[in-house]
N, C-alpha and C. Protein backbone atom coordinates (compact mmCIF):
# COMPACT_ATOMS: atom_id res chain seq x y z
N UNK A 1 277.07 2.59 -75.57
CA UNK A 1 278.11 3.20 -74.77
C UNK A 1 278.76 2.14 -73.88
N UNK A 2 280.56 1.76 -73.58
CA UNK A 2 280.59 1.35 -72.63
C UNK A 2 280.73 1.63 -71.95
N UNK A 3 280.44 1.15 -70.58
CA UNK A 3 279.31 1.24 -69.24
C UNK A 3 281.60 1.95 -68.60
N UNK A 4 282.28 1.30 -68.68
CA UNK A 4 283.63 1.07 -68.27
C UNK A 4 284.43 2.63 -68.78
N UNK A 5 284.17 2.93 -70.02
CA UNK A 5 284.62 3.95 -70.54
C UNK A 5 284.62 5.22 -70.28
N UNK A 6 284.77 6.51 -69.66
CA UNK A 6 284.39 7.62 -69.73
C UNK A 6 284.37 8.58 -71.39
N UNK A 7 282.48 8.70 -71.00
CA UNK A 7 282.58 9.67 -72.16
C UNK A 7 282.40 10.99 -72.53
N UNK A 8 283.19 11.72 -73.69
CA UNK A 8 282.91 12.57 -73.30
C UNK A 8 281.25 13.10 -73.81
N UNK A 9 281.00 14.02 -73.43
CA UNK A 9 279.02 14.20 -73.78
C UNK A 9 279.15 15.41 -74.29
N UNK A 10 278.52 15.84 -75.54
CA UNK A 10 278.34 17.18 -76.24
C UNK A 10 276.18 17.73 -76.28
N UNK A 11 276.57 18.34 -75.65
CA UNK A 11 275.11 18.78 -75.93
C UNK A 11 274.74 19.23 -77.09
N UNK A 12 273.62 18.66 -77.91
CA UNK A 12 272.96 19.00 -79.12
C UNK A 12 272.04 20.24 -79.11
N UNK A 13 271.60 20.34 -78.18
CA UNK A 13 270.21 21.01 -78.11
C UNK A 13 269.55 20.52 -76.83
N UNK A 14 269.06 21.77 -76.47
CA UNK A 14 268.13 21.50 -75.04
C UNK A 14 267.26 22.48 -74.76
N UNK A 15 266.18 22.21 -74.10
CA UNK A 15 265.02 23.44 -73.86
C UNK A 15 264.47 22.56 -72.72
N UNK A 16 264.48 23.46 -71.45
CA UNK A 16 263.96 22.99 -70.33
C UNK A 16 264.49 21.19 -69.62
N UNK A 17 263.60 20.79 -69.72
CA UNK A 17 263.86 18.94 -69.20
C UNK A 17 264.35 18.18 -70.39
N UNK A 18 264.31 19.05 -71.69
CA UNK A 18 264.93 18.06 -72.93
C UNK A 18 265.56 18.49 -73.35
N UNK A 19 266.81 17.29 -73.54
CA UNK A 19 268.28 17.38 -74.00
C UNK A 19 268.56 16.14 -74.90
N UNK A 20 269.37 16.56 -76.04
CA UNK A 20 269.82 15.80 -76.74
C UNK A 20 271.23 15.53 -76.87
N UNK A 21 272.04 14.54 -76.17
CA UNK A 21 273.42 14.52 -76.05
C UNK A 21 274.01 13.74 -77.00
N UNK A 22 275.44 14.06 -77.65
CA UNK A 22 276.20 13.06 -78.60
C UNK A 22 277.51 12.41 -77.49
N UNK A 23 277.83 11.55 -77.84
CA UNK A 23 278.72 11.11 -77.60
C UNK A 23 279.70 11.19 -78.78
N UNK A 24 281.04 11.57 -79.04
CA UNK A 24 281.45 11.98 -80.30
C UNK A 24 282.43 10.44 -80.76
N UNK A 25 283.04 10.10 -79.74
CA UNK A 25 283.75 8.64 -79.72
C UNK A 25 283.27 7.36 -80.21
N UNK A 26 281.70 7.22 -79.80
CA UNK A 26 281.27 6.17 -79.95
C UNK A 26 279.99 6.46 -80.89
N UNK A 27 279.77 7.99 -81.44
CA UNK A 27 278.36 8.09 -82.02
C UNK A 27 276.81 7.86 -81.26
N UNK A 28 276.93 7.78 -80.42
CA UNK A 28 275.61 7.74 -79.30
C UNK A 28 274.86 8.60 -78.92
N UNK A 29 273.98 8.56 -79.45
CA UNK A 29 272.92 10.00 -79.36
C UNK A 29 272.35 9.54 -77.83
N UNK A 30 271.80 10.58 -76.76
CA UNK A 30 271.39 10.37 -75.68
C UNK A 30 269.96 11.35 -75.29
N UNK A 31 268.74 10.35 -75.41
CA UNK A 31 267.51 11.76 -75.89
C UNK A 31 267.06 11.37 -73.88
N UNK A 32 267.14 13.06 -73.23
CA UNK A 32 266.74 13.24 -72.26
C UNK A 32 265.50 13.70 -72.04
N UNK A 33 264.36 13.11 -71.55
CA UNK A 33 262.98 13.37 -71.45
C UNK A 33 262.73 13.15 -69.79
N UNK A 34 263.08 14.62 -68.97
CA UNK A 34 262.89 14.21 -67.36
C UNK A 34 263.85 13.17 -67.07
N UNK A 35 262.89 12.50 -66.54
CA UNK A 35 263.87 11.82 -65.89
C UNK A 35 264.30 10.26 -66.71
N UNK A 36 263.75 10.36 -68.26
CA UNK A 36 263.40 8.99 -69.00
C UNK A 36 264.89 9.53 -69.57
N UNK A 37 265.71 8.63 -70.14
CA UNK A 37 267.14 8.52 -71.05
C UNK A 37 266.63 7.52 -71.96
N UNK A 38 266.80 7.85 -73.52
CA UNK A 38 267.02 7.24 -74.62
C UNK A 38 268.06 7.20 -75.17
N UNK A 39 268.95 5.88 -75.16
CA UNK A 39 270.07 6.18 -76.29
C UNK A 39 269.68 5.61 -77.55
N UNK A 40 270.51 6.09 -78.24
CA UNK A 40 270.40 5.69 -79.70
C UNK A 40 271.34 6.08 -80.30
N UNK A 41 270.90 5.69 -81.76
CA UNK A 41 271.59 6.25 -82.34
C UNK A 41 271.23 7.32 -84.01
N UNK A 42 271.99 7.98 -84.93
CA UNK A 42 271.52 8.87 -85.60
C UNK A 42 270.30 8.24 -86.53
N UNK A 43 270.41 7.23 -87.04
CA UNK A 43 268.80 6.86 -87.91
C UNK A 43 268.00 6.97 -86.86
N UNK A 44 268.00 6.63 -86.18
CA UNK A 44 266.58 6.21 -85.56
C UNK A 44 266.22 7.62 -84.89
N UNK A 45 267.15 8.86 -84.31
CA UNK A 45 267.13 10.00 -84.11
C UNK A 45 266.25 11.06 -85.14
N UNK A 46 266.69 10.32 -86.56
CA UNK A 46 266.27 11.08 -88.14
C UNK A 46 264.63 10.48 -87.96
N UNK A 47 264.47 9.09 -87.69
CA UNK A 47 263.13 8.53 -87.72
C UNK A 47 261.94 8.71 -86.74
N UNK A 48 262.57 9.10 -85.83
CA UNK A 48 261.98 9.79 -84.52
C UNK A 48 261.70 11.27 -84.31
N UNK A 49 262.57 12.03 -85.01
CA UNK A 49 261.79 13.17 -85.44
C UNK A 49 260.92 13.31 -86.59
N UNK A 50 260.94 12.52 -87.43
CA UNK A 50 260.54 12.48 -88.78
C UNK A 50 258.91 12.50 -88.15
N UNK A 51 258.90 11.35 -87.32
CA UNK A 51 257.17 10.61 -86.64
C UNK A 51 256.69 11.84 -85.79
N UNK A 52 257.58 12.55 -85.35
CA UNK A 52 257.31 13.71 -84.39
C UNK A 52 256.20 14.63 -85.09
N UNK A 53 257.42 15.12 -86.15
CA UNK A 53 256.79 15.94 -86.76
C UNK A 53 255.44 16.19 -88.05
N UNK A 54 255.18 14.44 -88.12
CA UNK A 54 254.34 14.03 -88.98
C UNK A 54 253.05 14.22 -87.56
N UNK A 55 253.26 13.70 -86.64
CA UNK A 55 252.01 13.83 -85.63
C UNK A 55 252.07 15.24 -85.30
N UNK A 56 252.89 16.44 -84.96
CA UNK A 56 252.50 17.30 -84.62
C UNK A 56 251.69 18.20 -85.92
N UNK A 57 251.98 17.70 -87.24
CA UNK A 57 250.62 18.24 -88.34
C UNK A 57 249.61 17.40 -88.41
N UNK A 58 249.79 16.44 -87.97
CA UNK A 58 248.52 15.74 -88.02
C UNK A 58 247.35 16.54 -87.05
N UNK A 59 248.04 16.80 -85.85
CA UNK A 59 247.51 17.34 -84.96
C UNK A 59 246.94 18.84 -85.09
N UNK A 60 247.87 19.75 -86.16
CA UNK A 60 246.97 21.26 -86.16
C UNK A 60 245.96 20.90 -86.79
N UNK A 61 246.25 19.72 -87.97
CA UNK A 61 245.33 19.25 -89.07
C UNK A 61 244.04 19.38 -88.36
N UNK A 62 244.05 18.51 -87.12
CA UNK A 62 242.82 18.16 -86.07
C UNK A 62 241.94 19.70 -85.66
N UNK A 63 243.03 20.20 -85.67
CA UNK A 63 242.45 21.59 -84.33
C UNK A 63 242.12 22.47 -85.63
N UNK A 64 242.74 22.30 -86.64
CA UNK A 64 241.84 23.32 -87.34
C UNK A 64 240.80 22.93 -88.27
N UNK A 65 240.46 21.56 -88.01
CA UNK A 65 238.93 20.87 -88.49
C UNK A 65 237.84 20.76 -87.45
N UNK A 66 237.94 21.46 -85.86
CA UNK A 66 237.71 21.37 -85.06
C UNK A 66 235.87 21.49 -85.57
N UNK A 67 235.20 20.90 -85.19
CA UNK A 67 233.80 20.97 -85.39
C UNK A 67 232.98 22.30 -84.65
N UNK A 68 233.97 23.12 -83.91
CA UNK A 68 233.20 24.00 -83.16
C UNK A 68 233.90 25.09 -83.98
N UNK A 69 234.57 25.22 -85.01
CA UNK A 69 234.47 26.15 -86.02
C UNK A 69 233.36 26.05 -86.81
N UNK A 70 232.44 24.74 -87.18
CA UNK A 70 231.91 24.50 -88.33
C UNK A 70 230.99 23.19 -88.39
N UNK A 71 229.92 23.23 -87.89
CA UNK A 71 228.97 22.09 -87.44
C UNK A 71 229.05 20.85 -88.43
N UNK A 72 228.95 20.86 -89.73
CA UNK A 72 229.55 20.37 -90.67
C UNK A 72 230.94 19.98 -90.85
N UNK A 73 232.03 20.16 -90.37
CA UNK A 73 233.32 20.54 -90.65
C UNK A 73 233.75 18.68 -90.16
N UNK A 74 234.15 17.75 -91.26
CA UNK A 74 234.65 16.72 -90.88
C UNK A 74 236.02 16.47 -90.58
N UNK A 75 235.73 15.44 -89.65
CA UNK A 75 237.24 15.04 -89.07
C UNK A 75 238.33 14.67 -89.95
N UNK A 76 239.98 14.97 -89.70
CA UNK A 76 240.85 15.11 -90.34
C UNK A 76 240.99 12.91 -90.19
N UNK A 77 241.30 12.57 -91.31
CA UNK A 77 241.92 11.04 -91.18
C UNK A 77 243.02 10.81 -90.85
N UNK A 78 243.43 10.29 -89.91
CA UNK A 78 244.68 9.89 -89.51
C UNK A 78 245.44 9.11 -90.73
N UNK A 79 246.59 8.67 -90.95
CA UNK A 79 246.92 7.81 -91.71
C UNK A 79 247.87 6.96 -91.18
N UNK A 80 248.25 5.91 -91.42
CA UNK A 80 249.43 5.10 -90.67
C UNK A 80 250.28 5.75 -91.28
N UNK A 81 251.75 5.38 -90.31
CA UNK A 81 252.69 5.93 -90.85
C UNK A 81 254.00 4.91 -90.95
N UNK A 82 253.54 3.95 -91.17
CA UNK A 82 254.30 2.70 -90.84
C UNK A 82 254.23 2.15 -92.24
């Protein structure tokens, strides 16, 4: 974004403290986390949810291998994702 320019900002999506803003002029995605600002832009937006959503199954993966269902019950393997 330039810093000189006024832009205009379209909201993508938001729930509570997170917002995802476009800039439509310059293509600038703007990921709001509190008080943290990420800009970017759309790949890395596509690649950043992509990792999101690969850890948030990794993660039920976890909770539903939980060992206090099943004394036996082994742990889920992580895998890289890189």
């Amino acid at each position: 974004m330039n810093p000189n320019k006024r832009h205009k900002k379209v909201s993508l999506a938001s729930n509570g403290d997170c917002q995802v803003i476009l800039c439509p002029d310059c293509g600038v995605l703007e990921i709001n986390l509190g008080e943290t600002a990420i800009r970017t832009n759309y790949e890395s937006l596509r690649i950043l949810s992509s990792v999101l959503n690969h850890a948030k199954v990794q993660l039920a993966q976890m909770k539903n291998a939980s060992p206090a269902k099943n004394n036996n019950a082994q742990r889920s393997r992580l895998s890289r994702i890189h």
